[in-house]
N, C-alpha and C. Protein backbone atom coordinates (compact mmCIF):
# COMPACT_ATOMS: atom_id res chain seq x y z
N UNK A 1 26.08 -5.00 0.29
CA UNK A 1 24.72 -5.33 0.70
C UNK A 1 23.78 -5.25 -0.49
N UNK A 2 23.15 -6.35 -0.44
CA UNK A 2 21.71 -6.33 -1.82
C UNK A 2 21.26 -4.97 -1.32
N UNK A 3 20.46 -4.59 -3.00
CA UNK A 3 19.39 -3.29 -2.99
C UNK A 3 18.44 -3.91 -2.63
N UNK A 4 17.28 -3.45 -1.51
CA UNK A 4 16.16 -4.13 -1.48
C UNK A 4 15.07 -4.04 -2.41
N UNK A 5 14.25 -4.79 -2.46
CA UNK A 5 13.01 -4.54 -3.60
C UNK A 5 12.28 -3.59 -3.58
N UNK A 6 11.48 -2.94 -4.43
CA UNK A 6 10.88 -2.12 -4.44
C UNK A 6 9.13 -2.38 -4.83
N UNK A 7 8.27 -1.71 -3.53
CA UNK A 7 6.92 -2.37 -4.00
C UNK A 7 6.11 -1.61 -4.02
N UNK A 8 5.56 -1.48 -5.00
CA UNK A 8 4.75 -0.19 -5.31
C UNK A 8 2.84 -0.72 -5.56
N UNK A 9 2.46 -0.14 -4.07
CA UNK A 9 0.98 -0.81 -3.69
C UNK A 9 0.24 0.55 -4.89
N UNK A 10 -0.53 0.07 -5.69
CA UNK A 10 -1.34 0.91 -6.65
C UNK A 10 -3.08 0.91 -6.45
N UNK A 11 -3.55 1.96 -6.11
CA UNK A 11 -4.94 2.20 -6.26
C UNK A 11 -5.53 3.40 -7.38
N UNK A 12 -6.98 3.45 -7.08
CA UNK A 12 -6.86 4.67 -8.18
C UNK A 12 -6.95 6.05 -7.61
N UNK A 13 -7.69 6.38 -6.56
CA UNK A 13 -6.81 7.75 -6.36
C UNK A 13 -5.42 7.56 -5.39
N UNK A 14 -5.37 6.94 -4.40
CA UNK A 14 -3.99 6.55 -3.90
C UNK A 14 -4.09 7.71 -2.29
N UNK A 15 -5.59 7.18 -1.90
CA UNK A 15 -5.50 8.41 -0.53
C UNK A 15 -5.89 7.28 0.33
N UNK A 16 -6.39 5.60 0.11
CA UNK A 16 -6.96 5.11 1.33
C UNK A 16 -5.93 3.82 1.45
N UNK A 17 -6.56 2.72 0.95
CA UNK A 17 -6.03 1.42 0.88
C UNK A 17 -4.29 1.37 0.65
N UNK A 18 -4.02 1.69 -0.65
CA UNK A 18 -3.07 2.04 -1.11
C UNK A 18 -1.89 2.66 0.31
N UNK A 19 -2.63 3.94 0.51
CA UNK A 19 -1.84 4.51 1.51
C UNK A 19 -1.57 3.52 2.56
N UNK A 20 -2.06 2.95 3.06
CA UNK A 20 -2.50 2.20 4.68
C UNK A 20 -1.26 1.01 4.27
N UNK A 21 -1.40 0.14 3.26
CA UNK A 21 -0.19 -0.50 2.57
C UNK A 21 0.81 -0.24 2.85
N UNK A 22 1.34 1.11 2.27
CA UNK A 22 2.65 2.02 2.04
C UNK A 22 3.16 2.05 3.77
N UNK A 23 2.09 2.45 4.49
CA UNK A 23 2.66 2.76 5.63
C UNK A 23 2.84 2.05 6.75
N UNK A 24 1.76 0.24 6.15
CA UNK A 24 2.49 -1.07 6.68
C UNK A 24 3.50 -1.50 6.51
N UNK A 25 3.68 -1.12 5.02
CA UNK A 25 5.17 -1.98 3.91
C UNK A 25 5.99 -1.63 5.45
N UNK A 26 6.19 -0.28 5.18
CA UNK A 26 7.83 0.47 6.09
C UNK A 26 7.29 0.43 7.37
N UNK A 27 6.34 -0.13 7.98
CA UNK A 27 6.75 -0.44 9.46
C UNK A 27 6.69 -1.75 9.67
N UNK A 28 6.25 -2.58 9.00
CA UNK A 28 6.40 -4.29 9.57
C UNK A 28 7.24 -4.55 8.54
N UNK A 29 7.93 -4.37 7.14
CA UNK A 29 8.65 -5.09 6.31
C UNK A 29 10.09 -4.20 5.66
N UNK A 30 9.89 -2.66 6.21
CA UNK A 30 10.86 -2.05 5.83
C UNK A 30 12.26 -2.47 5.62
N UNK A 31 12.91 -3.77 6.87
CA UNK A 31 13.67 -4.60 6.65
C UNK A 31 14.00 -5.57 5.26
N UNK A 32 12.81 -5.68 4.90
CA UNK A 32 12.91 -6.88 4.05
C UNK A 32 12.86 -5.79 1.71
N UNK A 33 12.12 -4.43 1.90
CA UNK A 33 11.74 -4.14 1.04
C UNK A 33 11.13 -2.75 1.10
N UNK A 34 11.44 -1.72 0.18
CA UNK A 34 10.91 -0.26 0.37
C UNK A 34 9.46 -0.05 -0.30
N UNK A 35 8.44 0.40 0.19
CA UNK A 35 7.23 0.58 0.39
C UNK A 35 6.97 1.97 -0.33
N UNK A 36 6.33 1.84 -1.03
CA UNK A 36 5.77 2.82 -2.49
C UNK A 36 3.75 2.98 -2.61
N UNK A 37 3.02 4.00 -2.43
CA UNK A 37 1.97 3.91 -3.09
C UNK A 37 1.85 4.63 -3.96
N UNK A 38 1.29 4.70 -4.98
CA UNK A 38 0.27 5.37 -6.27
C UNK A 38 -0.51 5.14 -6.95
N UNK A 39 -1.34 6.05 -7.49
CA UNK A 39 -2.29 6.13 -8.88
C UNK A 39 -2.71 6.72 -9.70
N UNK A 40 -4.18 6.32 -10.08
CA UNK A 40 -3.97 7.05 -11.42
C UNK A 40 -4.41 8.03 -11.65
N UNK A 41 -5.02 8.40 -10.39
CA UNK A 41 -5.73 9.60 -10.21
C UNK A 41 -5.06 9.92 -8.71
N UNK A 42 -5.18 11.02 -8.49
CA UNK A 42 -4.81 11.39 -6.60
C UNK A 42 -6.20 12.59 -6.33
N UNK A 43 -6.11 12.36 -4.72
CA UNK A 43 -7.39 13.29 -4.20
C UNK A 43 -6.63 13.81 -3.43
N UNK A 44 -6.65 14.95 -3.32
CA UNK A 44 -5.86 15.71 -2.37
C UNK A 44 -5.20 15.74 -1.36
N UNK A 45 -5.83 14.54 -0.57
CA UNK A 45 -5.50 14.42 0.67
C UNK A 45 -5.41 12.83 0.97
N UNK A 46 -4.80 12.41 1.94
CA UNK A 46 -4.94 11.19 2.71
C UNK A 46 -6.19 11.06 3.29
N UNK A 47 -7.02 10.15 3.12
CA UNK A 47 -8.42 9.65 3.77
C UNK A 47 -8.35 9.55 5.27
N UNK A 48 -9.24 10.97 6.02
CA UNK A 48 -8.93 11.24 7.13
C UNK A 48 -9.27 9.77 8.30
N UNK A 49 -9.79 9.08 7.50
CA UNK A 49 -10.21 8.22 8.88
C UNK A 49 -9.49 7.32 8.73
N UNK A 50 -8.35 7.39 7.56
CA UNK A 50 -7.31 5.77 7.80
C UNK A 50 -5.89 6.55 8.42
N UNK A 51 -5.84 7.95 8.45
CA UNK A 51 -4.92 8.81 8.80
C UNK A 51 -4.88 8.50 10.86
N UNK A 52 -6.39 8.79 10.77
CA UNK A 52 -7.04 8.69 12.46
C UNK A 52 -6.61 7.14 12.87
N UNK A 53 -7.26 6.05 11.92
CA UNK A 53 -7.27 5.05 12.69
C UNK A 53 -5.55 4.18 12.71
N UNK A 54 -5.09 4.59 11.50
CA UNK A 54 -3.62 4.08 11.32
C UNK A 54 -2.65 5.25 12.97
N UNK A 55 -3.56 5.72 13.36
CA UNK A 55 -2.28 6.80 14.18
C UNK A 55 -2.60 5.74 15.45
N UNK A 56 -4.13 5.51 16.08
CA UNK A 56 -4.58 5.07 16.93
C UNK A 56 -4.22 3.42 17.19
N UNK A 57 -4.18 2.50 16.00
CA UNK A 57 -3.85 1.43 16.29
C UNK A 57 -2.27 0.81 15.96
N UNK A 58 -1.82 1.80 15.23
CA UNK A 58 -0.01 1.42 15.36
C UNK A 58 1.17 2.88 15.90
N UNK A 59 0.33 4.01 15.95
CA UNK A 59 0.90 5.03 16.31
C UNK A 59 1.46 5.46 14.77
N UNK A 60 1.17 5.16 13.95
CA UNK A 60 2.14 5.72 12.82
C UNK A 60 1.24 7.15 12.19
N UNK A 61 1.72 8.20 12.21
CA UNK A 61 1.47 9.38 11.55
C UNK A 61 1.72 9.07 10.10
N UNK A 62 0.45 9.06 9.04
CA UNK A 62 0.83 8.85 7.34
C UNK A 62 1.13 10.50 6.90
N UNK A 63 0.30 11.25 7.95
CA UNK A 63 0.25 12.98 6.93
C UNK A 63 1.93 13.44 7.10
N UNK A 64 2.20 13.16 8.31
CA UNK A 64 4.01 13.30 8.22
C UNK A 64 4.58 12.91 6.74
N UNK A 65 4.36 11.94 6.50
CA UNK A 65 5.58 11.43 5.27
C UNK A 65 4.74 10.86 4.28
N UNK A 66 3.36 11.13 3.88
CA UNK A 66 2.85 10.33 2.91
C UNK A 66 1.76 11.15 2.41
N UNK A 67 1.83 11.03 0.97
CA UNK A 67 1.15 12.49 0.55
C UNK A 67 0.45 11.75 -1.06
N UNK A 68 -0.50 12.06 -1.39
CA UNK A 68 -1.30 10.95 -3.03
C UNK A 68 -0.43 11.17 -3.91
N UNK A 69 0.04 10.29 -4.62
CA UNK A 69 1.05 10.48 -5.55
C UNK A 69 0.66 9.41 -6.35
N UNK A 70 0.68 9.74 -8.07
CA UNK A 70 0.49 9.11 -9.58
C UNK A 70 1.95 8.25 -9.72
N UNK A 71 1.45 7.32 -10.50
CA UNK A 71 2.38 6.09 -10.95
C UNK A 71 3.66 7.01 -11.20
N UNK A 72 3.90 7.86 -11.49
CA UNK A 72 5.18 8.01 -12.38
C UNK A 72 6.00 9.55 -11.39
N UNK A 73 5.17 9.67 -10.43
CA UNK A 73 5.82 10.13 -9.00
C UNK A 73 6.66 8.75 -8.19
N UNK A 74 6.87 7.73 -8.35
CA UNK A 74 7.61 7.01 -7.44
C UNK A 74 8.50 6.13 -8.36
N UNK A 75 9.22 5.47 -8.15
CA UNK A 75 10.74 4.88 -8.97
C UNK A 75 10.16 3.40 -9.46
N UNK A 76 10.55 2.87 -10.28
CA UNK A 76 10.17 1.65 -11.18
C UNK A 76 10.27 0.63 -10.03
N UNK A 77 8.99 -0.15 -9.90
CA UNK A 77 8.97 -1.23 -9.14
C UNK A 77 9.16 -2.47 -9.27
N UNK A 78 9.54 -3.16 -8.72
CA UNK A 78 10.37 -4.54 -8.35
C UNK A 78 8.69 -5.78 -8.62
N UNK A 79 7.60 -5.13 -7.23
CA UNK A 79 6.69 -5.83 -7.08
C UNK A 79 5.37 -4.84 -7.54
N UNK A 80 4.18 -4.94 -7.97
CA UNK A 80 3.62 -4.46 -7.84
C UNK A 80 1.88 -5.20 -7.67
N UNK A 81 1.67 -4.13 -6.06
CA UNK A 81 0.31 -4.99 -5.68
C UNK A 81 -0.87 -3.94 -6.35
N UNK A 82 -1.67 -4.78 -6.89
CA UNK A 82 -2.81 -3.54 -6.78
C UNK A 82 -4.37 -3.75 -5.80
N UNK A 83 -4.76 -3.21 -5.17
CA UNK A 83 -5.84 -3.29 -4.35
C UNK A 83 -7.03 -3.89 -4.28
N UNK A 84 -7.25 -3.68 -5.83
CA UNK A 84 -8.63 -4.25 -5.75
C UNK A 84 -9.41 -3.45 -6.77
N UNK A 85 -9.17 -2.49 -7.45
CA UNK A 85 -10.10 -1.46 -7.18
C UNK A 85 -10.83 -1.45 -8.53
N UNK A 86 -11.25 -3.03 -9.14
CA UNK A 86 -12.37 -2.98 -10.54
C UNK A 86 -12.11 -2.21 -11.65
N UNK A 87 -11.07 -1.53 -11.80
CA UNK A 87 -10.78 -0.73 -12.64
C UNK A 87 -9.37 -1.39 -13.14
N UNK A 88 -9.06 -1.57 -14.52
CA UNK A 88 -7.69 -1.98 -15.26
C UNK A 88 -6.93 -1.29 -14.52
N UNK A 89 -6.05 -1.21 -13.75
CA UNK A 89 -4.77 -0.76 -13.91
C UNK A 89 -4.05 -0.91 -15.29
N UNK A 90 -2.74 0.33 -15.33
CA UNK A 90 -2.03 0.42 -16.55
C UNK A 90 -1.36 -0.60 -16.43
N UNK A 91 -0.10 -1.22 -17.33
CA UNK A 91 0.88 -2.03 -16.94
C UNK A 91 2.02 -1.15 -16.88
N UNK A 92 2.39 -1.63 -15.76
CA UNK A 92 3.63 -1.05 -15.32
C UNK A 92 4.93 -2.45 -14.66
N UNK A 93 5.79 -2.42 -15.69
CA UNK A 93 6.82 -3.33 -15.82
C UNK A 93 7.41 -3.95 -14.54
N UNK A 94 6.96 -4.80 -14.49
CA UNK A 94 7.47 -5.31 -13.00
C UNK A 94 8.22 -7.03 -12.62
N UNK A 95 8.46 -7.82 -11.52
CA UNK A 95 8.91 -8.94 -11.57
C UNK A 95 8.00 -9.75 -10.81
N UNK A 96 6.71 -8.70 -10.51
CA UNK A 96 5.88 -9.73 -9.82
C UNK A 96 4.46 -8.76 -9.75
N UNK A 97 3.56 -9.27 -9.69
CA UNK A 97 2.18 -8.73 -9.69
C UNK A 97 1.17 -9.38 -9.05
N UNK A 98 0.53 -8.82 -8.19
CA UNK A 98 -0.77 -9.50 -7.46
C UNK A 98 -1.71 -8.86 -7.10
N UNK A 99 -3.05 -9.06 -6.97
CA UNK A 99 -4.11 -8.36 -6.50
C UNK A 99 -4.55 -8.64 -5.42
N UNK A 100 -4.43 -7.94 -4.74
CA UNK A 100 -5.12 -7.93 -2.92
C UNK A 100 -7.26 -8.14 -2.73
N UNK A 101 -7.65 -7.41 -4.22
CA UNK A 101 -9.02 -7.66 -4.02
C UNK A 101 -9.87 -6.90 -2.74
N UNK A 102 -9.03 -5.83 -2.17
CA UNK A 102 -9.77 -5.06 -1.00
C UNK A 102 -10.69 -4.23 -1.08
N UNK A 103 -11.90 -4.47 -0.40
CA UNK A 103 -12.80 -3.56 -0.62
C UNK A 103 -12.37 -2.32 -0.11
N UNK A 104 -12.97 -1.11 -0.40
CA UNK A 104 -12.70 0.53 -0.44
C UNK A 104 -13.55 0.65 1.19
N UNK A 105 -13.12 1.37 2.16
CA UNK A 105 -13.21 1.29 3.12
C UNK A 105 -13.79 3.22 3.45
N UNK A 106 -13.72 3.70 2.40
CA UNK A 106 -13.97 4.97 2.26
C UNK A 106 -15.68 5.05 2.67
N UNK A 107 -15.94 6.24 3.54
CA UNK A 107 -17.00 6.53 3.98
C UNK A 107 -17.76 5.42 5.05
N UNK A 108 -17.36 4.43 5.06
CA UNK A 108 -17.81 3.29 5.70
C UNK A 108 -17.68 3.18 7.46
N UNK A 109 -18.01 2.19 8.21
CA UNK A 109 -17.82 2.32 9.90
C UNK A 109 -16.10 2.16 10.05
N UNK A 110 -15.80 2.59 11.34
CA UNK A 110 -14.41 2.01 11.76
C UNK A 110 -14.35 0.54 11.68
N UNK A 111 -15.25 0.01 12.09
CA UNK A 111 -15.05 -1.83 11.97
C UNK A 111 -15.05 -1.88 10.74
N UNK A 112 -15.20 -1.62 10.02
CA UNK A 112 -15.23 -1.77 8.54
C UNK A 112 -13.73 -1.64 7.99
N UNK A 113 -13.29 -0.46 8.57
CA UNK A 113 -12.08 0.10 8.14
C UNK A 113 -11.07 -0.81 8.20
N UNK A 114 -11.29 -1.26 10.07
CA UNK A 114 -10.32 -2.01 10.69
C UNK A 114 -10.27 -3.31 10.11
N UNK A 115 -11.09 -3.98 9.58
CA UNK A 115 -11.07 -5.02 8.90
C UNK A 115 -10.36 -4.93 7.65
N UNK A 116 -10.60 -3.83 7.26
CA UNK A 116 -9.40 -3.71 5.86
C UNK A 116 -8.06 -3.78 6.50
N UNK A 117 -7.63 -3.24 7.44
CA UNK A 117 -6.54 -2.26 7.56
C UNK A 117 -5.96 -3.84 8.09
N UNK A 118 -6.86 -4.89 8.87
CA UNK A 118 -5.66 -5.80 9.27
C UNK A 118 -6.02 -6.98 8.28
N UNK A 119 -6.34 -7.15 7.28
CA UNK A 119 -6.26 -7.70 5.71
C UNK A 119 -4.92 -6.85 5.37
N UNK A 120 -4.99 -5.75 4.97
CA UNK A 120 -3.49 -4.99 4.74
C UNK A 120 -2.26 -5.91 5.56
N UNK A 121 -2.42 -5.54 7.20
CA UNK A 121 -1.32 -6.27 7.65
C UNK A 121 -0.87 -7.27 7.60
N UNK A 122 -1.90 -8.41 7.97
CA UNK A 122 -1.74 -10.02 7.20
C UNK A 122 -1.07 -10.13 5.61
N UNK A 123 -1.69 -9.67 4.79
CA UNK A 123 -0.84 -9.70 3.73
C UNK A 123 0.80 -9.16 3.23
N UNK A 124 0.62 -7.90 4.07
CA UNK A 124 1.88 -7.01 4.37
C UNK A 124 3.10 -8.74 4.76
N UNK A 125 2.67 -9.12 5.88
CA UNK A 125 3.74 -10.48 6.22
C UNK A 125 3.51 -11.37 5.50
N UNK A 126 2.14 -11.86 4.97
CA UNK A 126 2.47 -12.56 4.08
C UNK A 126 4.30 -12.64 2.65
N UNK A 127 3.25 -11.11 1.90
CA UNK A 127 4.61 -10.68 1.35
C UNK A 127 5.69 -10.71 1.81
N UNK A 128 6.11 -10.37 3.22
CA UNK A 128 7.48 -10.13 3.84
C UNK A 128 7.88 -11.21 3.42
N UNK A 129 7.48 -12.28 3.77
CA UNK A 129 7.79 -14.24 3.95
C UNK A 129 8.23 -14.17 2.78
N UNK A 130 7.31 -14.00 2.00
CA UNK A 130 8.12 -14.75 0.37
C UNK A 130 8.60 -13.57 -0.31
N UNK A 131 9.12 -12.58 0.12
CA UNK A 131 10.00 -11.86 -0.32
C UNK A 131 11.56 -11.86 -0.08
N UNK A 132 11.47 -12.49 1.77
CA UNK A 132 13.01 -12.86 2.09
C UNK A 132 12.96 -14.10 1.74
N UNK A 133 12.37 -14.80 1.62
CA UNK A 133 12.59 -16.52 1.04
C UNK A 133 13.43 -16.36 -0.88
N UNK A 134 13.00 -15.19 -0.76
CA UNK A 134 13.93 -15.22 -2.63
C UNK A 134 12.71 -15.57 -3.62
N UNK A 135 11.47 -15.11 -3.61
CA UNK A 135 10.44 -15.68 -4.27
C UNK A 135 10.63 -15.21 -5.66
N UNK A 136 11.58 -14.04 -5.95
CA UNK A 136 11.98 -13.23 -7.24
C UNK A 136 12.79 -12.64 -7.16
């Protein structure tokens, strides 16, 4: 059986967007590709209101299995998305690269949030598609 790809969603502290990614990758695409976040900075914690609203609208618990973690806490990636977040990212060696362009959803309303969070998912399948199509 092929190794699946590896996609490592990058923000700069790696507690909101980033996370919400990671914990779409492995529930709508886990089939297709293993789901990675980090950055370049971490904040202590997972951003309580994408923790709340990710539990409420897919049931998925992130504080169970997902914790802020720096580029060089997770294994060399295959794909790498980065968020959005106006700031250079480092380069980190990869076979594919794209920017999502998401606004930071931090401190903001739940509609606000939720609008990120299903931009995340739409793209999440986007990727799936041209990841099992053999895009790299």
């Amino acid at each position: 059986m092929e190794e699946k790809l590896r996609v490592a969603f990058v923000c700069v502290h790696n507690s909101c967007r980033s996370q919400i990614a990671e914990a779409l990758g492995k529930y709508l695409a886990g089939d297709v590709f293993e789901s990675y976040s980090a950055g370049t900075q971490t904040k202590p914690a997972v951003n309580p209101d994408a923790v709340r609203l990710m539990k409420e609208i897919y049931g998925i618990d992130m504080e169970r299995e997902q914790y802020p973690k720096l580029l060089e806490d997770i294994p060399a990636p295959d794909v790498v998305i980065t968020m959005g977040c106006n700031v250079s990212c480092p380069t980190l060696p990869c076979r594919m690269r794209e920017d999502w362009g998401l606004d930071d959803p931090t401190g903001k309303s739940d509609e606000e949030f939720k609008v990120i969070i299903a931009k995340i998912h739409e793209n999440i399948l986007k990727l799936k598609e041209q990841l099992s199509s053999g895009a790299i």
